[in-house]
C-alpha atoms as a PDB file:
ATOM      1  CA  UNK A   1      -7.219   4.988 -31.898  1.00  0.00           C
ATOM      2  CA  UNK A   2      -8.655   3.368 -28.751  1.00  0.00           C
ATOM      3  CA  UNK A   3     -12.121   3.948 -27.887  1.00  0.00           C
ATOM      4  CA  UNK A   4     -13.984   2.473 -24.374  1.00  0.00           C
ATOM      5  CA  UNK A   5     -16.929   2.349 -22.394  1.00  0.00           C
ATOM      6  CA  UNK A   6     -16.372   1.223 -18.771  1.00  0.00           C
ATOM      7  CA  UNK A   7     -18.364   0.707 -16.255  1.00  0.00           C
ATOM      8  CA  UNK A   8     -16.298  -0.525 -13.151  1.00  0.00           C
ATOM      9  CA  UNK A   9     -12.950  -0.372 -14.550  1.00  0.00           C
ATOM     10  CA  UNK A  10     -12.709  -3.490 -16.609  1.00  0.00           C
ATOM     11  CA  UNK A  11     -12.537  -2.210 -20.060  1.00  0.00           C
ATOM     12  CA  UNK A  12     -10.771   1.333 -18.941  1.00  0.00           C
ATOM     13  CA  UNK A  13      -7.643  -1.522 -17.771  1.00  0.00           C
ATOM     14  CA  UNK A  14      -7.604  -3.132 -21.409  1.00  0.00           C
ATOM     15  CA  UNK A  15      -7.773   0.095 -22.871  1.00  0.00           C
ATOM     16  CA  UNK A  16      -4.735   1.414 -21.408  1.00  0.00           C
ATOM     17  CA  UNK A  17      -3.027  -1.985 -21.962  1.00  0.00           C
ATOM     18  CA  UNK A  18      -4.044  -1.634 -25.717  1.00  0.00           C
ATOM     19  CA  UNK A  19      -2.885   1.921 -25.119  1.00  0.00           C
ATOM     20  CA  UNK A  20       0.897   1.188 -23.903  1.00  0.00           C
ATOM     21  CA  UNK A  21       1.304  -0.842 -27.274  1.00  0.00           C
ATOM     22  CA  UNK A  22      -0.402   0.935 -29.323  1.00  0.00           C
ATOM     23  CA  UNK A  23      -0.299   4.234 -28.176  1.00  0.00           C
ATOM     24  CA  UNK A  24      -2.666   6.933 -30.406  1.00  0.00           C
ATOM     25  CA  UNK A  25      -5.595   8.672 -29.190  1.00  0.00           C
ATOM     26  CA  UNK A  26      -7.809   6.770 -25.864  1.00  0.00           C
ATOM     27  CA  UNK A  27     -10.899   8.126 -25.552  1.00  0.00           C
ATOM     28  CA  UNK A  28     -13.357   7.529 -23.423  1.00  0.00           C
ATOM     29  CA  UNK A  29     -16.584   7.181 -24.629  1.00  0.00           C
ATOM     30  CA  UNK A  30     -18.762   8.740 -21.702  1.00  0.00           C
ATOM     31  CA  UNK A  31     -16.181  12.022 -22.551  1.00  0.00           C
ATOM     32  CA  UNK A  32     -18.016  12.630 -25.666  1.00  0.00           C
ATOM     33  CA  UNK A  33     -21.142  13.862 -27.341  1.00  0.00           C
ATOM     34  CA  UNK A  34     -23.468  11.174 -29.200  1.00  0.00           C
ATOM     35  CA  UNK A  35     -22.259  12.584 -32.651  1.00  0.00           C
ATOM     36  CA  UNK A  36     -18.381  12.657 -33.139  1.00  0.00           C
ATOM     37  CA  UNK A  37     -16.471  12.516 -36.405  1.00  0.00           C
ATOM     38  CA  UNK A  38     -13.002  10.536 -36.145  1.00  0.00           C
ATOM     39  CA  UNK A  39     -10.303  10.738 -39.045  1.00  0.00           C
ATOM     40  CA  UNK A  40      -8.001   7.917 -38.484  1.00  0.00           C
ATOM     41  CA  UNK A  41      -4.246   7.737 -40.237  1.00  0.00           C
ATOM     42  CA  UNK A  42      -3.781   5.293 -42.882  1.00  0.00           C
ATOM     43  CA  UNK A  43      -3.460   1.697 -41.705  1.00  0.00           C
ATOM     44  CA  UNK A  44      -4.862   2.928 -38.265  1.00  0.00           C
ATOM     45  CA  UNK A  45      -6.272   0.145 -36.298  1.00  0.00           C
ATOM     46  CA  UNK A  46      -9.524   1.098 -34.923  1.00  0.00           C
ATOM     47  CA  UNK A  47      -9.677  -0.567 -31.537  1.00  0.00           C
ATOM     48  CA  UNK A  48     -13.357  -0.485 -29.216  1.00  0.00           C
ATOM     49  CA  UNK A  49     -13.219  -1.744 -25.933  1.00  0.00           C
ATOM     50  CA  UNK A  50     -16.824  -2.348 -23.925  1.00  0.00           C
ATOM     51  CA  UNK A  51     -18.748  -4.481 -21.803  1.00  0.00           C
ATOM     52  CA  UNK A  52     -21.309  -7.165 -22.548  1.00  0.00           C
ATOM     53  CA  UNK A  53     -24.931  -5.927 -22.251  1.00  0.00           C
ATOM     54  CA  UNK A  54     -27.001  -9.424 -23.011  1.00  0.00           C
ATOM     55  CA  UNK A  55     -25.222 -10.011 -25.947  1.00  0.00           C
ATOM     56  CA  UNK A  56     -24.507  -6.791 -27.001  1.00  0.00           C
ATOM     57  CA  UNK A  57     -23.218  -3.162 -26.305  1.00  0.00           C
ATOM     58  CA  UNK A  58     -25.302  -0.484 -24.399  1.00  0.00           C
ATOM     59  CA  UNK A  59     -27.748   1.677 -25.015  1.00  0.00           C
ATOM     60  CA  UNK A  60     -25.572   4.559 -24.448  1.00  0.00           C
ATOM     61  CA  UNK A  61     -23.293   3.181 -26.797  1.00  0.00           C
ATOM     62  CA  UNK A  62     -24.809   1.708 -29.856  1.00  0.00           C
ATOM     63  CA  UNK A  63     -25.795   5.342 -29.473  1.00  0.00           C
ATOM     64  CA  UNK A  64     -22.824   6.760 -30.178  1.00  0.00           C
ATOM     65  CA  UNK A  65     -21.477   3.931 -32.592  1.00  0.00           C
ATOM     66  CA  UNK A  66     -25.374   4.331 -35.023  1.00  0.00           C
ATOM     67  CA  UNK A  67     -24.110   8.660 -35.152  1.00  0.00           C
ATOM     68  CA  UNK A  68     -20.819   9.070 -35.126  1.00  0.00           C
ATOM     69  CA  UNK A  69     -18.263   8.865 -38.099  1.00  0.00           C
ATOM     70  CA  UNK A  70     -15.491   6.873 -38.799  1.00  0.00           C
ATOM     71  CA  UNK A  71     -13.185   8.267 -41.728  1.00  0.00           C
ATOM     72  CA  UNK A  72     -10.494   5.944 -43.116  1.00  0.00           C
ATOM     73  CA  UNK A  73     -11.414   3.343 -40.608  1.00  0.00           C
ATOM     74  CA  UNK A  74      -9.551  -0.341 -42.506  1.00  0.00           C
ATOM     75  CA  UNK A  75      -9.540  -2.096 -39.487  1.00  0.00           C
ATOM     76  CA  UNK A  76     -11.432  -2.693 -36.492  1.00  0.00           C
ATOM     77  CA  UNK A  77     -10.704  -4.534 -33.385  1.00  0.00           C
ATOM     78  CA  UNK A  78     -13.089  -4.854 -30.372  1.00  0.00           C
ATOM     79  CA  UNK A  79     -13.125  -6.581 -26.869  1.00  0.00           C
ATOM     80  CA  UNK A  80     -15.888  -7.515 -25.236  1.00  0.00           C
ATOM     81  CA  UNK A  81     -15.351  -7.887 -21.452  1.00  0.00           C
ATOM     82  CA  UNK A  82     -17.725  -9.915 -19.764  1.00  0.00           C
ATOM     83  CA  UNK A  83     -18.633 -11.947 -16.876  1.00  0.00           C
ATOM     84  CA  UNK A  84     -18.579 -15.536 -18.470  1.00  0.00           C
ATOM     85  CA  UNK A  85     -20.923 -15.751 -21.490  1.00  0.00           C
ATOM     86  CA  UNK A  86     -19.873 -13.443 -24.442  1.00  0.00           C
ATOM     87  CA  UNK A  87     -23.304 -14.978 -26.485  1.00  0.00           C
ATOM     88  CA  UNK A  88     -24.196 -13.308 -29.887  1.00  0.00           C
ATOM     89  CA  UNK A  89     -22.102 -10.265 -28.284  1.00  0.00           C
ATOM     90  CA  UNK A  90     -19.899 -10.321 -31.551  1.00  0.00           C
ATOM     91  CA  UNK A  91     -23.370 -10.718 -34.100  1.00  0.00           C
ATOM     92  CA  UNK A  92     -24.532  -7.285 -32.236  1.00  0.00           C
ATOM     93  CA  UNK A  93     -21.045  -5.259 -33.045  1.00  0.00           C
ATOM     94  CA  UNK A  94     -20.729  -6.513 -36.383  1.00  0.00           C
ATOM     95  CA  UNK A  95     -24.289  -5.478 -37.129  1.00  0.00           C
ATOM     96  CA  UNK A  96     -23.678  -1.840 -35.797  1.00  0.00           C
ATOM     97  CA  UNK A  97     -20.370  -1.398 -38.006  1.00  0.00           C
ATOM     98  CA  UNK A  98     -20.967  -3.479 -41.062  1.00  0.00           C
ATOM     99  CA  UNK A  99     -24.844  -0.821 -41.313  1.00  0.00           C
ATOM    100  CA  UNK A 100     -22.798   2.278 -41.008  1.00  0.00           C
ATOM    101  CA  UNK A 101     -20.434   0.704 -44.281  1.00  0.00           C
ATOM    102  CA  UNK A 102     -17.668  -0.295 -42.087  1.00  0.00           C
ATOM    103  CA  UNK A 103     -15.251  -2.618 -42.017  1.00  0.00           C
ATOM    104  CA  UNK A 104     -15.878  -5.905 -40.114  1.00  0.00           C
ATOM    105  CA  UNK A 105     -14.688  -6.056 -37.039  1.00  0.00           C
ATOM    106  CA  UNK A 106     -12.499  -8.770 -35.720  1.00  0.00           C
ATOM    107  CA  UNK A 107     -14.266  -9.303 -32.069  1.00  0.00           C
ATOM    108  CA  UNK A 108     -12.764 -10.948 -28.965  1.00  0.00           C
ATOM    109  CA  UNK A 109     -14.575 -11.770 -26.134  1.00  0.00           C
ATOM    110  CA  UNK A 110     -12.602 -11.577 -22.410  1.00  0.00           C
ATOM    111  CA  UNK A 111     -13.810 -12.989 -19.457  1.00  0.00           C
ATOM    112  CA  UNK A 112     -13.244 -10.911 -16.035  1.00  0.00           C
ATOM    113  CA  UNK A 113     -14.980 -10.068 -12.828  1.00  0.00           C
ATOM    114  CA  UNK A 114     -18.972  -9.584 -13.322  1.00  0.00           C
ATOM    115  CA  UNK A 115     -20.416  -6.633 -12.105  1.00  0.00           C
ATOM    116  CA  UNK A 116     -23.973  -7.333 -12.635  1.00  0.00           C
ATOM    117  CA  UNK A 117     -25.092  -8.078  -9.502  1.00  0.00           C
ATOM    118  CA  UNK A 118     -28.295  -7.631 -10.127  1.00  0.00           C
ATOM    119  CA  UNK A 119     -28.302 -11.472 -11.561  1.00  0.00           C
ATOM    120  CA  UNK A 120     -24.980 -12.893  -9.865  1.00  0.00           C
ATOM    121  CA  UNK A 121     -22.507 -12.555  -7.005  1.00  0.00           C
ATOM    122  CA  UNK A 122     -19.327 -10.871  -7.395  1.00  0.00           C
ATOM    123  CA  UNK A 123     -16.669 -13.567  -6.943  1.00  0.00           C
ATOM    124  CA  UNK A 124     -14.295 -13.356  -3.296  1.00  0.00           C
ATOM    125  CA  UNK A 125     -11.177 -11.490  -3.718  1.00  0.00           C
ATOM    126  CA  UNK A 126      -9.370 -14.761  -4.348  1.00  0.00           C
ATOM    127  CA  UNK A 127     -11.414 -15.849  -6.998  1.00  0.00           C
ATOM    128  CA  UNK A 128     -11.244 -12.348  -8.880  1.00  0.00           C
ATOM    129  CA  UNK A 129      -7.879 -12.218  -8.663  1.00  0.00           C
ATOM    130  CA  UNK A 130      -7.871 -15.427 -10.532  1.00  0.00           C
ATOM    131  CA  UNK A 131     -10.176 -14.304 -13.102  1.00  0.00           C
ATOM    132  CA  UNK A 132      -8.049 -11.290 -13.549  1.00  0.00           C
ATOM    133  CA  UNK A 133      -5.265 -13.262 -14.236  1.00  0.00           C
ATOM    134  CA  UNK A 134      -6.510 -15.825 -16.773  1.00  0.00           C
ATOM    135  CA  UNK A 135      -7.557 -12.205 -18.556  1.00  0.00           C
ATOM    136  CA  UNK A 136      -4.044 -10.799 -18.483  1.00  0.00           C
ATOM    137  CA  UNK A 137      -2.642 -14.167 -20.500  1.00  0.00           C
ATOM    138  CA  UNK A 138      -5.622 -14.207 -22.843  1.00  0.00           C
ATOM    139  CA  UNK A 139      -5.302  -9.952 -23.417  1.00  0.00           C
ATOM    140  CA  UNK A 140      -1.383 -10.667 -23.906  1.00  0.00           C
ATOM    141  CA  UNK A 141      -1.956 -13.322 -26.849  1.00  0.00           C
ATOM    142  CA  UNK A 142      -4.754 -10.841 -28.300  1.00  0.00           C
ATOM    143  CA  UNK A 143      -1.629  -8.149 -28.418  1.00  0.00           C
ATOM    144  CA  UNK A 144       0.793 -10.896 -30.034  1.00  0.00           C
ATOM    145  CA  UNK A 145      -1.687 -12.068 -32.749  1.00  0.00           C
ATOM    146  CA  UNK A 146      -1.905 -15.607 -30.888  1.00  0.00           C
ATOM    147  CA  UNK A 147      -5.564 -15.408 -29.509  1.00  0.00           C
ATOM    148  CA  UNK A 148      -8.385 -17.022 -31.868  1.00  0.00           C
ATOM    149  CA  UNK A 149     -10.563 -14.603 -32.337  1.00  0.00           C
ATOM    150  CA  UNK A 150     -14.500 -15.387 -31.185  1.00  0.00           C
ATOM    151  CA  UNK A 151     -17.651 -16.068 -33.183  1.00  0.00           C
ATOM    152  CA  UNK A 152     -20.732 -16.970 -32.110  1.00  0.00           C
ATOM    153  CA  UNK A 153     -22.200 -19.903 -33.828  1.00  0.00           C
ATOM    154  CA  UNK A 154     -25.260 -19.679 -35.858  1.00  0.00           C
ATOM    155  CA  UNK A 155     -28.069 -20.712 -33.606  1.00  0.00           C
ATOM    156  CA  UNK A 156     -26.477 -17.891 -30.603  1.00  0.00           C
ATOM    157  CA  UNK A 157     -26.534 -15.649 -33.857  1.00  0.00           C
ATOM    158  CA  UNK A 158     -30.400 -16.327 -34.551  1.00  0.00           C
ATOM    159  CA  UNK A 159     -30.705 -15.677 -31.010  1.00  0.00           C
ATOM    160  CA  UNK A 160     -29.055 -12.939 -30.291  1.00  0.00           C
ATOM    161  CA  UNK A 161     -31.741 -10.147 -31.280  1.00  0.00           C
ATOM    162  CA  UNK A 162     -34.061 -12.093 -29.010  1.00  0.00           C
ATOM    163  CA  UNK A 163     -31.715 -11.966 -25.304  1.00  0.00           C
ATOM    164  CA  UNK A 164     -30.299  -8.546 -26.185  1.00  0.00           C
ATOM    165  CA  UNK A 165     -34.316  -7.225 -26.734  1.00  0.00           C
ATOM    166  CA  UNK A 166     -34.147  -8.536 -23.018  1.00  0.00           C
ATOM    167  CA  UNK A 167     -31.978  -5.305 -22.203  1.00  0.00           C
ATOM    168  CA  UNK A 168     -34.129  -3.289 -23.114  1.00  0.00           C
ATOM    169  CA  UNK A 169     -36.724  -3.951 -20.778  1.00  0.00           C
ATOM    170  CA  UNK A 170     -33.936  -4.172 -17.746  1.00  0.00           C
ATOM    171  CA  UNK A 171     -32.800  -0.788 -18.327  1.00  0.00           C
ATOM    172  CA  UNK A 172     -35.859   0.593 -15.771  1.00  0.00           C
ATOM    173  CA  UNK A 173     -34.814   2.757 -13.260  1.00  0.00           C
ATOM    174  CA  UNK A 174     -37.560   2.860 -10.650  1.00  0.00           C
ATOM    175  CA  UNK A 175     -35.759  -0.701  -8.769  1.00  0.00           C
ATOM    176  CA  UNK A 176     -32.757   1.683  -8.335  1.00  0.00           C
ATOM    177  CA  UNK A 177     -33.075   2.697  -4.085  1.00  0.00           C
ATOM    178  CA  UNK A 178     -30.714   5.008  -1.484  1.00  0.00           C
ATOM    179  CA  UNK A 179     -30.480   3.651   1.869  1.00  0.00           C
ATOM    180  CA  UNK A 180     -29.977   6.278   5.029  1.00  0.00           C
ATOM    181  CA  UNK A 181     -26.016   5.218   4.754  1.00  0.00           C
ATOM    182  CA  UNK A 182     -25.860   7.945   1.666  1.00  0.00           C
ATOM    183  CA  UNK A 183     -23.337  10.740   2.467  1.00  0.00           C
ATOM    184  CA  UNK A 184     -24.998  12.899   0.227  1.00  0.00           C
ATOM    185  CA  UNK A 185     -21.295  13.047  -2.007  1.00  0.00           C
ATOM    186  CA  UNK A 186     -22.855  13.462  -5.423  1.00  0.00           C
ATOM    187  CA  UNK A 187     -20.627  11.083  -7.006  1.00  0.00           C
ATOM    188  CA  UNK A 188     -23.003   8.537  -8.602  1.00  0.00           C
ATOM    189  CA  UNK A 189     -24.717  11.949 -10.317  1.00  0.00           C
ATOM    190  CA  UNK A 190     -21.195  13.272 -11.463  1.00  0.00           C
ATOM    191  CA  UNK A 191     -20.361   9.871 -12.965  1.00  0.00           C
ATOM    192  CA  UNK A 192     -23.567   8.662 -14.407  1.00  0.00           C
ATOM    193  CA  UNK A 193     -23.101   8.070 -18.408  1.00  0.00           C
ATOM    194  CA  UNK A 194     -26.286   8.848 -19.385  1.00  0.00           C
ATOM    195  CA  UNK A 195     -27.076  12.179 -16.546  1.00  0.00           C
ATOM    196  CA  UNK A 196     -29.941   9.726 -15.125  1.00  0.00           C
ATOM    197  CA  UNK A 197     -29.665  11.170 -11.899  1.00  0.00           C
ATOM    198  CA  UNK A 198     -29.412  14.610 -10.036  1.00  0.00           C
ATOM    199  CA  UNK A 199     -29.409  15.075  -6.638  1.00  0.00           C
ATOM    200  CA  UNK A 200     -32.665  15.836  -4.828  1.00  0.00           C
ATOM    201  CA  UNK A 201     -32.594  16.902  -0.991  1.00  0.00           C
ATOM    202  CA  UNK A 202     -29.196  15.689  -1.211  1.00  0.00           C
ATOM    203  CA  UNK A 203     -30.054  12.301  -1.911  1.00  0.00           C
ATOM    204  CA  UNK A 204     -29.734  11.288  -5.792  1.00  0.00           C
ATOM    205  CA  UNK A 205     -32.814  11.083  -7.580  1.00  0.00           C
ATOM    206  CA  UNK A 206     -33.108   8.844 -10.897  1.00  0.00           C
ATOM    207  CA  UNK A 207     -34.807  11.685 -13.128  1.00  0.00           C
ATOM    208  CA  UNK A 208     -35.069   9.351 -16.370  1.00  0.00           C
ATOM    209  CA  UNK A 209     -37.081   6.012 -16.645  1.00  0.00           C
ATOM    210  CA  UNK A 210     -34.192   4.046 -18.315  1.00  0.00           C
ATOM    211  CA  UNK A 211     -30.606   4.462 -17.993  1.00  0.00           C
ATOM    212  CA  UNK A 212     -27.672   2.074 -19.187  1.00  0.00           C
ATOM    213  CA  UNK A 213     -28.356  -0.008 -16.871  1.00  0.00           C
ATOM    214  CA  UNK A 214     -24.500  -0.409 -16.341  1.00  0.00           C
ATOM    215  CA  UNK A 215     -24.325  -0.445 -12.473  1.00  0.00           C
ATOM    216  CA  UNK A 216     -22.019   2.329 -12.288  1.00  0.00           C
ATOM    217  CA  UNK A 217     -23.472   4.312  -9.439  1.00  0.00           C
ATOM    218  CA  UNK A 218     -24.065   1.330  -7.801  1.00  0.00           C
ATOM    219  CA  UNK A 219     -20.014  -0.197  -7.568  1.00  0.00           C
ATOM    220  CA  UNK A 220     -18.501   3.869  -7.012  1.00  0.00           C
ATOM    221  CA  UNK A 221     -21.054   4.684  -4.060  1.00  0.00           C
ATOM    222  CA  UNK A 222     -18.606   4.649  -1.216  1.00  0.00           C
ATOM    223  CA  UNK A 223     -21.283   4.146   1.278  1.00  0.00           C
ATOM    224  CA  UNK A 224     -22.312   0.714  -0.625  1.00  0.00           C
ATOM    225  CA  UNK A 225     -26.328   3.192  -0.046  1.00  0.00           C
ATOM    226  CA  UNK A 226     -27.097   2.266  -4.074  1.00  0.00           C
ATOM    227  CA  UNK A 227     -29.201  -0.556  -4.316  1.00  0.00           C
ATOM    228  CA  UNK A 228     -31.320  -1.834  -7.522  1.00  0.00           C
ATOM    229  CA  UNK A 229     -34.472  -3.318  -5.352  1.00  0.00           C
ATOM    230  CA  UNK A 230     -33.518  -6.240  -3.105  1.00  0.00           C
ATOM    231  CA  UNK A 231     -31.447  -8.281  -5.935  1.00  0.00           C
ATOM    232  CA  UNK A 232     -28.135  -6.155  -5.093  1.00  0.00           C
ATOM    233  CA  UNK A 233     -28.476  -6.313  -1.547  1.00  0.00           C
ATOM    234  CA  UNK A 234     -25.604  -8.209   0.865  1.00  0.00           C
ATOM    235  CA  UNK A 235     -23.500  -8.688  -2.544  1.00  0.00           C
ATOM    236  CA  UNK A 236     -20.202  -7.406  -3.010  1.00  0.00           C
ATOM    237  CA  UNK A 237     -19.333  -4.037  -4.774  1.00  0.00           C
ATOM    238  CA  UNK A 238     -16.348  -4.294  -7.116  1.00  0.00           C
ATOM    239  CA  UNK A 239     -14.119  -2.057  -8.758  1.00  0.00           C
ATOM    240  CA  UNK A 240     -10.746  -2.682 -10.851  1.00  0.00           C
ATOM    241  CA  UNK A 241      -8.713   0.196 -11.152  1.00  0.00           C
ATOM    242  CA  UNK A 242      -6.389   1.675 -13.573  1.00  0.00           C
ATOM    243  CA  UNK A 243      -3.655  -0.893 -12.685  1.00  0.00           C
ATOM    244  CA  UNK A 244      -6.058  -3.916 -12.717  1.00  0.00           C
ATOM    245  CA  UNK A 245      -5.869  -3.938  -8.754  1.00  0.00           C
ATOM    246  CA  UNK A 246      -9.297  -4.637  -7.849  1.00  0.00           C
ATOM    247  CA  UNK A 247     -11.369  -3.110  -4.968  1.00  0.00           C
ATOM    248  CA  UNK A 248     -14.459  -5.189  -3.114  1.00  0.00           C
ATOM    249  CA  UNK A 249     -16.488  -4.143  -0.307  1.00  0.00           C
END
């Protein structure tokens, strides 16, 4: 069973990967309610595949990890995709799992193309292509057993609740802004994870003070309108779609 949460594509492209060797159920996380119950066959592998949210998972998903059940769950695999830093990403998981009496998970972190451009730049095309890359060799040792897998040391681990308390306070939504380039389309609504937004006038309207925070709205808007206050401005947009071709405007 392959579970995800993606934001931009990333994790979505490792899931099918996972998927085409591993085949089983893929499920999308933002597909289902916060309370699911999952049976798993005997010697299942339960694989999770998410993004890093400062050195952890999101809101939206912790979520959906804290209420949901996991029967017959022996093993658990997650990736971590992430800009550069993985942190105390794997401390955060193994907290979530090991409270609900589940296994341990084995956690590996993979670095690909940020998308928080609220803090940094989205690489040039060149440059993501040769993240992307580096990702695909790392991803194929994960799937042959040959990839080592991460842990955070223990002074990250001691930190860990401290930068990922950090997320919560960037989850506001009030920086979020529509320029006069909005087309009125709907689609950052349709796709937000956590229903944060309606549309207003025909302009999208963040209805909730937090959200996930996970840009989402932001990278899909095909009329680049989505800005989070001035910090997102003149930086690149960046998707990676299901065949890990990646899109930039």
């Amino acid at each position: 069973m392959i579970l995800y949460y993606s934001s931009t594509g990333n994790s979505r492209h490792i899931a099918l990967k996972l998927h085409e060797v591993f085949h089983g159920d893929l499920i999308d996380v933002c597909d289902c309610g916060e309370r699911v119950s999952f049976n798993l066959e005997d010697g299942e592998t339960l694989f999770l595949v998410t993004f890093n949210c400062f050195w952890g998972v999101s809101n939206r998903l912790e979520a959906f990890l804290r209420k949901s059940e996991f029967r017959n769950a022996g093993k658990i695999v997650v990736i971590m995709t992430c800009g550069g830093y993985l942190g105390g990403g794997d401390a955060s998981v193994e907290k979530l799992f090991l409270e609900k009496g589940l296994p341990k998970p084995t956690v590996y972190s993979l670095v690909m193309v940020t998308n928080y451009s609220i803090l940094h730049d989205v690489p040039p095309p060149d440059d993501q292509k040769k993240k992307l890359m580096h990702a695909e060799r790392i991803l194929r040792n994960i799937l042959q057993g040959a990839q080592k897998p991460y842990h955070s040391g223990w002074l990250i681990r001691r930190l860990t609740p401290v930068v990922h308390a950090q997320y919560e306070k960037a989850r506001v939504t009030s920086p979020f802004t529509v320029d006069s380039t909005c087309t009125h389309c709907g689609l950052c609504a349709k796709n937000c994870p956590v229903h944060a937004i309606e549309m207003k006038g025909g302009k999208p309207f963040w209805k909730l003070p937090k959200c996930d925070i996970c840009l989402r709205c932001l990278h899909h808007c095909p009329a680049k309108a989505i800005n989070y206050g001035d910090s997102t401005r003149n930086r690149l947009r960046y998707l990676c779609d299901s065949s890990g071709e990646t899109h930039t405007s």
